[in-house]
C-alpha atoms as a PDB file:
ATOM      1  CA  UNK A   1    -118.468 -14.625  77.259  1.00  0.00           C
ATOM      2  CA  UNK A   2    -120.600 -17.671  77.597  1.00  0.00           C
ATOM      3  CA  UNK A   3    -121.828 -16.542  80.990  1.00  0.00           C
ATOM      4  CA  UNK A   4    -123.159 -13.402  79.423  1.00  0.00           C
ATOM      5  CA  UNK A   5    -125.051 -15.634  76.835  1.00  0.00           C
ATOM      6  CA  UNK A   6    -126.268 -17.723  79.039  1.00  0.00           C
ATOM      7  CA  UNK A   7    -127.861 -14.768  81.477  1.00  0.00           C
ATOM      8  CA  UNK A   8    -128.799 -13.060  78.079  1.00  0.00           C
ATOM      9  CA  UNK A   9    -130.529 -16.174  77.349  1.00  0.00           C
ATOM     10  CA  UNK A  10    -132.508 -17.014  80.131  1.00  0.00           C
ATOM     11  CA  UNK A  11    -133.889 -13.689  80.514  1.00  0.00           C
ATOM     12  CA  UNK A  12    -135.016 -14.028  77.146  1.00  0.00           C
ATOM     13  CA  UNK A  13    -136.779 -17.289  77.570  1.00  0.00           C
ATOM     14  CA  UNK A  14    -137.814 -15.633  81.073  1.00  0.00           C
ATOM     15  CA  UNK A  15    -139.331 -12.743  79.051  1.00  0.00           C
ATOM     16  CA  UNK A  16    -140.967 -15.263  76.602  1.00  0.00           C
ATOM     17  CA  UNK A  17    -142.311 -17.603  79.096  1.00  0.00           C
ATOM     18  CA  UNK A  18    -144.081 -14.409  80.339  1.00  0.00           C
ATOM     19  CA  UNK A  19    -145.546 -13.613  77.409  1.00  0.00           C
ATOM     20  CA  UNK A  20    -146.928 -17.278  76.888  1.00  0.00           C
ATOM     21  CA  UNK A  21    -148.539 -17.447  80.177  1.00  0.00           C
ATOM     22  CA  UNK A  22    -150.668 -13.935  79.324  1.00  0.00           C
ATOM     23  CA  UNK A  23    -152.066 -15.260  76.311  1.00  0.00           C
ATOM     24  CA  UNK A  24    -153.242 -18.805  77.503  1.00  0.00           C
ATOM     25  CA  UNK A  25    -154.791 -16.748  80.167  1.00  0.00           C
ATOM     26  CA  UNK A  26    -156.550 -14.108  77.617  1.00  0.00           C
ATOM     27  CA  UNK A  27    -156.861 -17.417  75.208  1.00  0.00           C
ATOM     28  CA  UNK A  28    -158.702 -19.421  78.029  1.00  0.00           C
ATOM     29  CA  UNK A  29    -160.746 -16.167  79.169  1.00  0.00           C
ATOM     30  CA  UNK A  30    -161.985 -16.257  75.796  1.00  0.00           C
ATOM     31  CA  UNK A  31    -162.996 -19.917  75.917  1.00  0.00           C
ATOM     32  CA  UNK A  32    -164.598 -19.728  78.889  1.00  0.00           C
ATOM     33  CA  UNK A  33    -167.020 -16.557  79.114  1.00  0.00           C
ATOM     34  CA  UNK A  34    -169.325 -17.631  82.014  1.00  0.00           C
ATOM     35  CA  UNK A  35    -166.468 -17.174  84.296  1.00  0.00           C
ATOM     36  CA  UNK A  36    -166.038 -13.090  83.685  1.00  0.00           C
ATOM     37  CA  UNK A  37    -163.380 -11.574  81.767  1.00  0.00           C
ATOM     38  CA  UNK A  38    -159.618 -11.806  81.776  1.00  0.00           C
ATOM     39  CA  UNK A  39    -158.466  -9.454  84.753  1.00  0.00           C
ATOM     40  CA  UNK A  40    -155.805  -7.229  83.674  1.00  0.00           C
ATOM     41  CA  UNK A  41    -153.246  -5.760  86.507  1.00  0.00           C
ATOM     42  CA  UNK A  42    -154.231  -2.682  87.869  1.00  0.00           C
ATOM     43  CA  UNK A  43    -152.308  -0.121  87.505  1.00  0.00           C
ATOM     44  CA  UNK A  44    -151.731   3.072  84.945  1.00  0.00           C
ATOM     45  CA  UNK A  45    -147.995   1.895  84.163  1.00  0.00           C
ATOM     46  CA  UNK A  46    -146.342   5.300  85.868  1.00  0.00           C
ATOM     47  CA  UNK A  47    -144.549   3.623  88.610  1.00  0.00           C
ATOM     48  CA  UNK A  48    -146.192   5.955  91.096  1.00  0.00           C
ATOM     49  CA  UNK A  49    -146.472   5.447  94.696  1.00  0.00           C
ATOM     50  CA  UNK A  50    -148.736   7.539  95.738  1.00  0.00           C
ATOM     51  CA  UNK A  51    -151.195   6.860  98.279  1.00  0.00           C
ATOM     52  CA  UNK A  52    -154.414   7.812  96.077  1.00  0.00           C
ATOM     53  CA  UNK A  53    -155.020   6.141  92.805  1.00  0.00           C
ATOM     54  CA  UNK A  54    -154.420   8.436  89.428  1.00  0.00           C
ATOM     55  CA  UNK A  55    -157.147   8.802  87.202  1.00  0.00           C
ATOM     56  CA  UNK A  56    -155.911   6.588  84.914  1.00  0.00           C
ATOM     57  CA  UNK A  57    -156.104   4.046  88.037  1.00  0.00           C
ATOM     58  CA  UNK A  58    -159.509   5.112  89.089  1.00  0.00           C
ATOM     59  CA  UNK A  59    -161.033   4.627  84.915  1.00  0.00           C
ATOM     60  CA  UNK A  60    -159.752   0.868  85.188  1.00  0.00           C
ATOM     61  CA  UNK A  61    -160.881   0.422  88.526  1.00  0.00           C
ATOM     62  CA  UNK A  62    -164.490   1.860  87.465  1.00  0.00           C
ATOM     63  CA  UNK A  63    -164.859  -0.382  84.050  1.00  0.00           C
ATOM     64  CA  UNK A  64    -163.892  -3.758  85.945  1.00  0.00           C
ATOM     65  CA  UNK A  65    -166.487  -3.383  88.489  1.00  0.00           C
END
């Protein structure tokens, strides 16, 4: 039982850690204008694999540049 706490655990703090790291990045984006925006991960969340971008893909790509 305290094995599956501890695993439970970590990926928590894991899962938080992540979470902290994004928003000192947007956070520091903010401070700091002059070096461009906070870039995002490309990528319309689907989990495809295709070969040519969706249009959900191709919007993101198009406001970013």
């Amino acid at each position: 039982m305290t094995a599956y706490l501890q695993a439970t655990g970590i990926i928590l703090g894991i899962a938080l850690s992540w979470v902290a790291v994004q928003y000192i990045y947007r956070r520091f984006a903010w401070r700091h204008p002059e070096w461009g925006p906070a870039r995002e991960s490309i990528g319309c969340g689907m989990a495809c694999t295709c070969d040519e971008p969706c249009e959900k893909q191709r919007q993101r790509q198009a406001r970013t540049q």
